[in-house]
Structure formats: structure tokens, C-alpha cells
N, C-alpha and C. Protein backbone atom coordinates (compact mmCIF):
# COMPACT_ATOMS: atom_id res chain seq x y z
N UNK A 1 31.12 99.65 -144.67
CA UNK A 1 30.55 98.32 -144.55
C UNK A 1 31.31 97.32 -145.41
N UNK A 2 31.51 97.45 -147.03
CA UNK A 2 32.51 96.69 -147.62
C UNK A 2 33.77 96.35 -147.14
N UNK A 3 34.38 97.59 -146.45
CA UNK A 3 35.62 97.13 -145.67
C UNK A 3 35.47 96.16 -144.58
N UNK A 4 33.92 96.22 -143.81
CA UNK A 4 33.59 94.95 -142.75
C UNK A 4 33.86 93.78 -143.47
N UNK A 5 33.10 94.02 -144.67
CA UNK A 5 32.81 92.28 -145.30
C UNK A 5 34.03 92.04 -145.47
N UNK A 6 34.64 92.70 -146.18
CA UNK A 6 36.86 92.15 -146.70
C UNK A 6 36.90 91.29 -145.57
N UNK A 7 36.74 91.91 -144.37
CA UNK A 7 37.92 91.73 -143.37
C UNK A 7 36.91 90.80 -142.55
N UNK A 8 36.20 90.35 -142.60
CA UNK A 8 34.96 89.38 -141.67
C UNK A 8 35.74 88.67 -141.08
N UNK A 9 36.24 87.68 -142.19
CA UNK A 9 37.09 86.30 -141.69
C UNK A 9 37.92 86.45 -141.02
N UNK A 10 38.86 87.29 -141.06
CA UNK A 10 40.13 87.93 -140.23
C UNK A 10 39.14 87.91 -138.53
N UNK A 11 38.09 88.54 -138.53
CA UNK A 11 37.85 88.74 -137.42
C UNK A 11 36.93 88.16 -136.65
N UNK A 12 36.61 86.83 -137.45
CA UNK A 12 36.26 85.60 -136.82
C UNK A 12 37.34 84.73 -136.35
N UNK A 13 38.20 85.08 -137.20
CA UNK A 13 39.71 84.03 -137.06
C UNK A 13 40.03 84.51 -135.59
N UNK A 14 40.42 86.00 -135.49
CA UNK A 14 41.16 86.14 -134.11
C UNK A 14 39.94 86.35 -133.03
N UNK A 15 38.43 86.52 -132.99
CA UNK A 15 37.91 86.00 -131.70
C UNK A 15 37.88 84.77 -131.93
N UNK A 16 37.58 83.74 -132.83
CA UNK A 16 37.61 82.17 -132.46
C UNK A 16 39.21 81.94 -131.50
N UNK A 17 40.11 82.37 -132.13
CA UNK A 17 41.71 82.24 -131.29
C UNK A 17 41.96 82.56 -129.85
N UNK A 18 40.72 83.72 -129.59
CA UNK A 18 40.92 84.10 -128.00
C UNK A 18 40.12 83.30 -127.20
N UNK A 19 38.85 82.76 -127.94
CA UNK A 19 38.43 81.55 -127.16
C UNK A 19 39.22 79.93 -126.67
N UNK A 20 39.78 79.76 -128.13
CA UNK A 20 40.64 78.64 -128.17
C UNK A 20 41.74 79.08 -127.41
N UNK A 21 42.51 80.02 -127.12
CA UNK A 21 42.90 80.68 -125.83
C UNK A 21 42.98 80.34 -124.42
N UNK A 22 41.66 81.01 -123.98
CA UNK A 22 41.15 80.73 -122.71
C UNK A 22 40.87 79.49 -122.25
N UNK A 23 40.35 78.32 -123.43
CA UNK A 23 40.72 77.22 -123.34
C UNK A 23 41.51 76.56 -123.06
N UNK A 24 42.36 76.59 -123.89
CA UNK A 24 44.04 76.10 -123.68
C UNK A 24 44.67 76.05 -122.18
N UNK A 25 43.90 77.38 -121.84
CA UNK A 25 44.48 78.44 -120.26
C UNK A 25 44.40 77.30 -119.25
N UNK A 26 43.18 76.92 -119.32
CA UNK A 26 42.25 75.91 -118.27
C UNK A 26 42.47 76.12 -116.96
N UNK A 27 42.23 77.78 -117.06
CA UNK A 27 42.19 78.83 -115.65
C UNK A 27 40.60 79.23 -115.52
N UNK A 28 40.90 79.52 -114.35
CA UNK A 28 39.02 79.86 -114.51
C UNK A 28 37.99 80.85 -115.82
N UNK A 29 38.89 81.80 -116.52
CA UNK A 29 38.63 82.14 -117.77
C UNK A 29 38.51 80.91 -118.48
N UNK A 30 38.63 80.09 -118.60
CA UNK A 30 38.41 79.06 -119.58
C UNK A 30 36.89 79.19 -119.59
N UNK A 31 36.08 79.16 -118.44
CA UNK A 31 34.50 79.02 -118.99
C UNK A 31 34.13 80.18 -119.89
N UNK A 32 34.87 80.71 -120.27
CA UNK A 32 34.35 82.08 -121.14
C UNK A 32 34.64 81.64 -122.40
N UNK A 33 35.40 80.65 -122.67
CA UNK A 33 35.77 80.07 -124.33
C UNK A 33 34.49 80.03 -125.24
N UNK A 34 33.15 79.13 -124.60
CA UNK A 34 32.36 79.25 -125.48
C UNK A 34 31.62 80.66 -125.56
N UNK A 35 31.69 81.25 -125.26
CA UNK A 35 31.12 82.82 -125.84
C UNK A 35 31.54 83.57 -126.77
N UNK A 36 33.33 83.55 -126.98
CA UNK A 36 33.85 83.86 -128.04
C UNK A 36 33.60 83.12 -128.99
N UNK A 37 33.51 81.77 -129.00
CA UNK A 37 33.45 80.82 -130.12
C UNK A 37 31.82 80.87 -130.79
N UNK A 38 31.26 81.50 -129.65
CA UNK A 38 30.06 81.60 -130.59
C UNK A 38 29.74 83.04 -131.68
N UNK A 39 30.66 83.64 -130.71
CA UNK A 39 30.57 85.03 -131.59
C UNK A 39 31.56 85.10 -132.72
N UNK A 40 32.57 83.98 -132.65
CA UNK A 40 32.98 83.78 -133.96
C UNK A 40 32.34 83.11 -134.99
N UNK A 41 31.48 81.88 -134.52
CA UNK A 41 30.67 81.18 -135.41
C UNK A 41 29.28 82.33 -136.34
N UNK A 42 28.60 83.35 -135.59
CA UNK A 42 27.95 83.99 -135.92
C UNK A 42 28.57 85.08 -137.00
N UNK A 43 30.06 85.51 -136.71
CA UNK A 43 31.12 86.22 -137.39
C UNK A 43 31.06 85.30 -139.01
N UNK A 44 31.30 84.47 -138.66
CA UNK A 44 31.50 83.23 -139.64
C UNK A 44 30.23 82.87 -140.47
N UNK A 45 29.57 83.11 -139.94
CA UNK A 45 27.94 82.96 -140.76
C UNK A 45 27.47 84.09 -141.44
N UNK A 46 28.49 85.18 -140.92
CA UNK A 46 27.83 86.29 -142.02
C UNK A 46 28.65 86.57 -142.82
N UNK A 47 29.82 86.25 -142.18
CA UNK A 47 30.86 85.71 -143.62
C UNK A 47 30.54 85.21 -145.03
N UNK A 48 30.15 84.06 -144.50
CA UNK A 48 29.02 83.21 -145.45
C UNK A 48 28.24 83.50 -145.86
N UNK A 49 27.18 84.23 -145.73
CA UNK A 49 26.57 84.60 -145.79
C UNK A 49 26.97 85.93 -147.11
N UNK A 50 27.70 86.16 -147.14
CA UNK A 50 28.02 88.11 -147.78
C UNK A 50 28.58 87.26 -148.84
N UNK A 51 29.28 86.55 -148.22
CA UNK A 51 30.49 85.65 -149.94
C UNK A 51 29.70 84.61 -150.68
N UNK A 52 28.53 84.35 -150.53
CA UNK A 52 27.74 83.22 -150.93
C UNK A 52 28.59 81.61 -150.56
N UNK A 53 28.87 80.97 -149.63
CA UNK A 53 29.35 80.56 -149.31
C UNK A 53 28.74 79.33 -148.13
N UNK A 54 27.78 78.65 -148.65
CA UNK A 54 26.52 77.53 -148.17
C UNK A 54 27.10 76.89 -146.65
N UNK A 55 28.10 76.33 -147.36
CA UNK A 55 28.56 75.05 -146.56
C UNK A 55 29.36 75.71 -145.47
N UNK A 56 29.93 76.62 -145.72
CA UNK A 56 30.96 77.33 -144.39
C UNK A 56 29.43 78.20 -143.65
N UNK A 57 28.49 78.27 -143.60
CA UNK A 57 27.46 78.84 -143.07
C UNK A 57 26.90 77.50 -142.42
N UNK A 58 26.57 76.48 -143.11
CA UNK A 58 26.25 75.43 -142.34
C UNK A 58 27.00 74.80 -141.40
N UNK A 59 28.09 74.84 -141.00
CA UNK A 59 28.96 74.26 -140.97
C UNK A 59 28.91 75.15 -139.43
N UNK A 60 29.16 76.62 -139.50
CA UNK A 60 29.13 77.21 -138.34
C UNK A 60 27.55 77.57 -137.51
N UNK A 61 26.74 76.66 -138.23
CA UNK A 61 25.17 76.93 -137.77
C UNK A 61 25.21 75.72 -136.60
N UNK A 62 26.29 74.84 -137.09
CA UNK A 62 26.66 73.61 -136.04
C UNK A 62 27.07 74.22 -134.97
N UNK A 63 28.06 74.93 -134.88
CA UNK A 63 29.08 75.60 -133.99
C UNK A 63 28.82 76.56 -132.95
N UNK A 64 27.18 76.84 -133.84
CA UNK A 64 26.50 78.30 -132.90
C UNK A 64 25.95 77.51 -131.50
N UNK A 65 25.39 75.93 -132.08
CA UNK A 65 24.38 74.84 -131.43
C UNK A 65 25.40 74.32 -130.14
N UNK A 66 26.94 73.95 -130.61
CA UNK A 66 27.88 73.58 -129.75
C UNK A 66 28.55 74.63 -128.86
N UNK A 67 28.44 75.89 -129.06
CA UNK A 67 29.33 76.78 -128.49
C UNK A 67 27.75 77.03 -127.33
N UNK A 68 26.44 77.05 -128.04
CA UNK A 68 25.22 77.63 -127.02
C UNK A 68 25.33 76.54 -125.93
N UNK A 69 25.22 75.43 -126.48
CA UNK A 69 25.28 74.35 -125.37
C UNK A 69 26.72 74.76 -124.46
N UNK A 70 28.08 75.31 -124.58
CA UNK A 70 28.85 75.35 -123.76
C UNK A 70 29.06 76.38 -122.79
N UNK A 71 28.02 77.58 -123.64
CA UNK A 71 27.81 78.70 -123.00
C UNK A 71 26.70 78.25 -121.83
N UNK A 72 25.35 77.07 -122.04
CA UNK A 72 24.66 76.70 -120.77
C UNK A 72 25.47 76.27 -119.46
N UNK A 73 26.19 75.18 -120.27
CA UNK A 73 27.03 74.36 -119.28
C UNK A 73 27.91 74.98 -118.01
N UNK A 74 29.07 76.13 -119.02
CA UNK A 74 30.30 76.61 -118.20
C UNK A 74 29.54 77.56 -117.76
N UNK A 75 28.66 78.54 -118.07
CA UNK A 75 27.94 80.09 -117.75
C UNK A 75 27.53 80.01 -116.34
N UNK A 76 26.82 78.52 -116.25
CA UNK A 76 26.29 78.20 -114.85
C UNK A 76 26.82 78.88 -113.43
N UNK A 77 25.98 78.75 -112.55
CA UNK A 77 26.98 79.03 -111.17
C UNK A 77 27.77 77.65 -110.83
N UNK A 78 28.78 77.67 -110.37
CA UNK A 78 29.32 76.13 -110.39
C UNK A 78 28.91 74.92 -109.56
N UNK A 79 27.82 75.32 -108.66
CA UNK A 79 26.77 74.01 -108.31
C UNK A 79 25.62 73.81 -108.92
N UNK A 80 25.18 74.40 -109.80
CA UNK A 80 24.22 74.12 -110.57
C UNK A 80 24.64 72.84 -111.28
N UNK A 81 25.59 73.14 -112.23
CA UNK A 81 25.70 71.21 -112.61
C UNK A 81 27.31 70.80 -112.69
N UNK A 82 26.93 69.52 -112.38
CA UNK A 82 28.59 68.89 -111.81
C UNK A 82 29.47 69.16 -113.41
N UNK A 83 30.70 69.31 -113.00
CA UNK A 83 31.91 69.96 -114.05
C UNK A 83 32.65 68.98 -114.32
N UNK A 84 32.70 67.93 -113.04
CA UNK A 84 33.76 66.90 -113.34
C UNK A 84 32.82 65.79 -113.12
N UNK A 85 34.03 64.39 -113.07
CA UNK A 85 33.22 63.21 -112.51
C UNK A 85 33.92 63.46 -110.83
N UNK A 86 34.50 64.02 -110.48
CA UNK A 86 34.18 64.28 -108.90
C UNK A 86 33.18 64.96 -108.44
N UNK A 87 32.75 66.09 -108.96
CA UNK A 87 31.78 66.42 -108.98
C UNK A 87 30.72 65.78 -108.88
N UNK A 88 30.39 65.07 -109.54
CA UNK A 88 29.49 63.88 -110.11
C UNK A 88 29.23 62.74 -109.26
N UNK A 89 30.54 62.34 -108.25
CA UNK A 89 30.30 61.42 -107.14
C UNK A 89 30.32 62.07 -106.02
N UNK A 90 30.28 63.45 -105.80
CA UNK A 90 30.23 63.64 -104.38
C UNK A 90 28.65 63.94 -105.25
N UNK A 91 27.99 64.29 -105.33
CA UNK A 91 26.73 64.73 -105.81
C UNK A 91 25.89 63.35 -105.92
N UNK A 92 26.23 61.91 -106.03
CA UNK A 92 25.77 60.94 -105.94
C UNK A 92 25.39 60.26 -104.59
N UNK A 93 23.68 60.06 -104.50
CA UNK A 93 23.56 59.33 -102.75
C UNK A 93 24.72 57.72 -103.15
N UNK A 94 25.13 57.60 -102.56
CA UNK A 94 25.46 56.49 -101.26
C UNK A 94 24.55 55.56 -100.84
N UNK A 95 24.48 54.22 -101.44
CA UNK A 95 23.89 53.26 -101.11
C UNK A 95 23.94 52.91 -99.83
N UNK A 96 22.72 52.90 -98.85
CA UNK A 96 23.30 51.87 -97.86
C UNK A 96 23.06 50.32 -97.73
N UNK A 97 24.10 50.09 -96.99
CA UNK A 97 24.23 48.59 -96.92
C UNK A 97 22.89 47.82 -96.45
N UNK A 98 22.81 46.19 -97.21
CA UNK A 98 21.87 45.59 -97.41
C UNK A 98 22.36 44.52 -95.90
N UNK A 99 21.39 44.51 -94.79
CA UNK A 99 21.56 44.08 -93.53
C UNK A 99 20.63 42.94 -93.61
């Protein structure tokens, strides 16, 4: 277990990197970015957590809130909610004209 704690950060560092990754990719793996990033933020909180270490725990308590929200968003099936602003205008009624 002490050898976990040494090495925590190391292994928040490289799943946060494979998210920021798949990101980068902006291939359809990209919606998987926030899942790693949250399991690095949680990596990161017990980091903090073991090293007494406040503010890098708060800090990724943010990150758990931003990565959950991206895990709702991208996780979706992809008509559940619009991805783009094209999305967004074909999904918009169409006024009709005032006669």
C-alpha cells in the first residue's frame, strides 16, 4: 500500500494524459476523455488526501464536478443532446412566416 501512496501522483499524471489524449484525438474516442479525467481527479484526491495536502484535494473536488458533468454530456447517446451548434439548429422549429 505505501508503495501505492509513493507512486499515486505518477498515476494520476499518466491517466489524466490518456484522457487529455483522446481529447486532443477529436476522434470518436474523444467522448471517453472525461472518464479518465475523472479517475484521475479522484487519483488526485487521494493523493491529497495521504500527503496532507488541502488545496490540491480541493482543487480536484472541482475537477471530479467538471469531468461528471462531461461524463453526462459526451456518455449520452448522440441524440439525446445536441453536440454542436449544428446540432442545435437542425433541432430548432422554424418560424413560420407572418402572412
Amino acid at each position: 500500500m505505501e508503495l501505492l501512496a509513493n507512486h499515486l501522483d505518477w498515476l494520476a499524471l499518466a491517466v489524466g494524459a490518456v484522457g487529455s489524449f483522446l481529447w486532443a484525438h477529436n476522434g470518436e474516442s474523444a467522448k471517453h476523455a472525461s472518464v479518465w479525467w475523472l479517475v484521475s481527479s479522484l487519483l488526485w484526491i487521494a493523493f491529497a488526501w495521504l500527503h496532507g495536502m488541502p488545496a490540491l484535494g480541493v482543487r480536484d473536488l472541482l475537477g471530479i464536478a467538471t469531468a461528471a458533468y462531461g461524463c453526462y454530456r459526451w456518455r449520452r447517446p448522440r441524440g439525446a443532446v445536441p453536440h454542436s451548434r449544428q446540432d442545435q439548429a437542425s433541432h430548432a422549429h422554424k418560424a413560420e412566416p407572418i402572412t
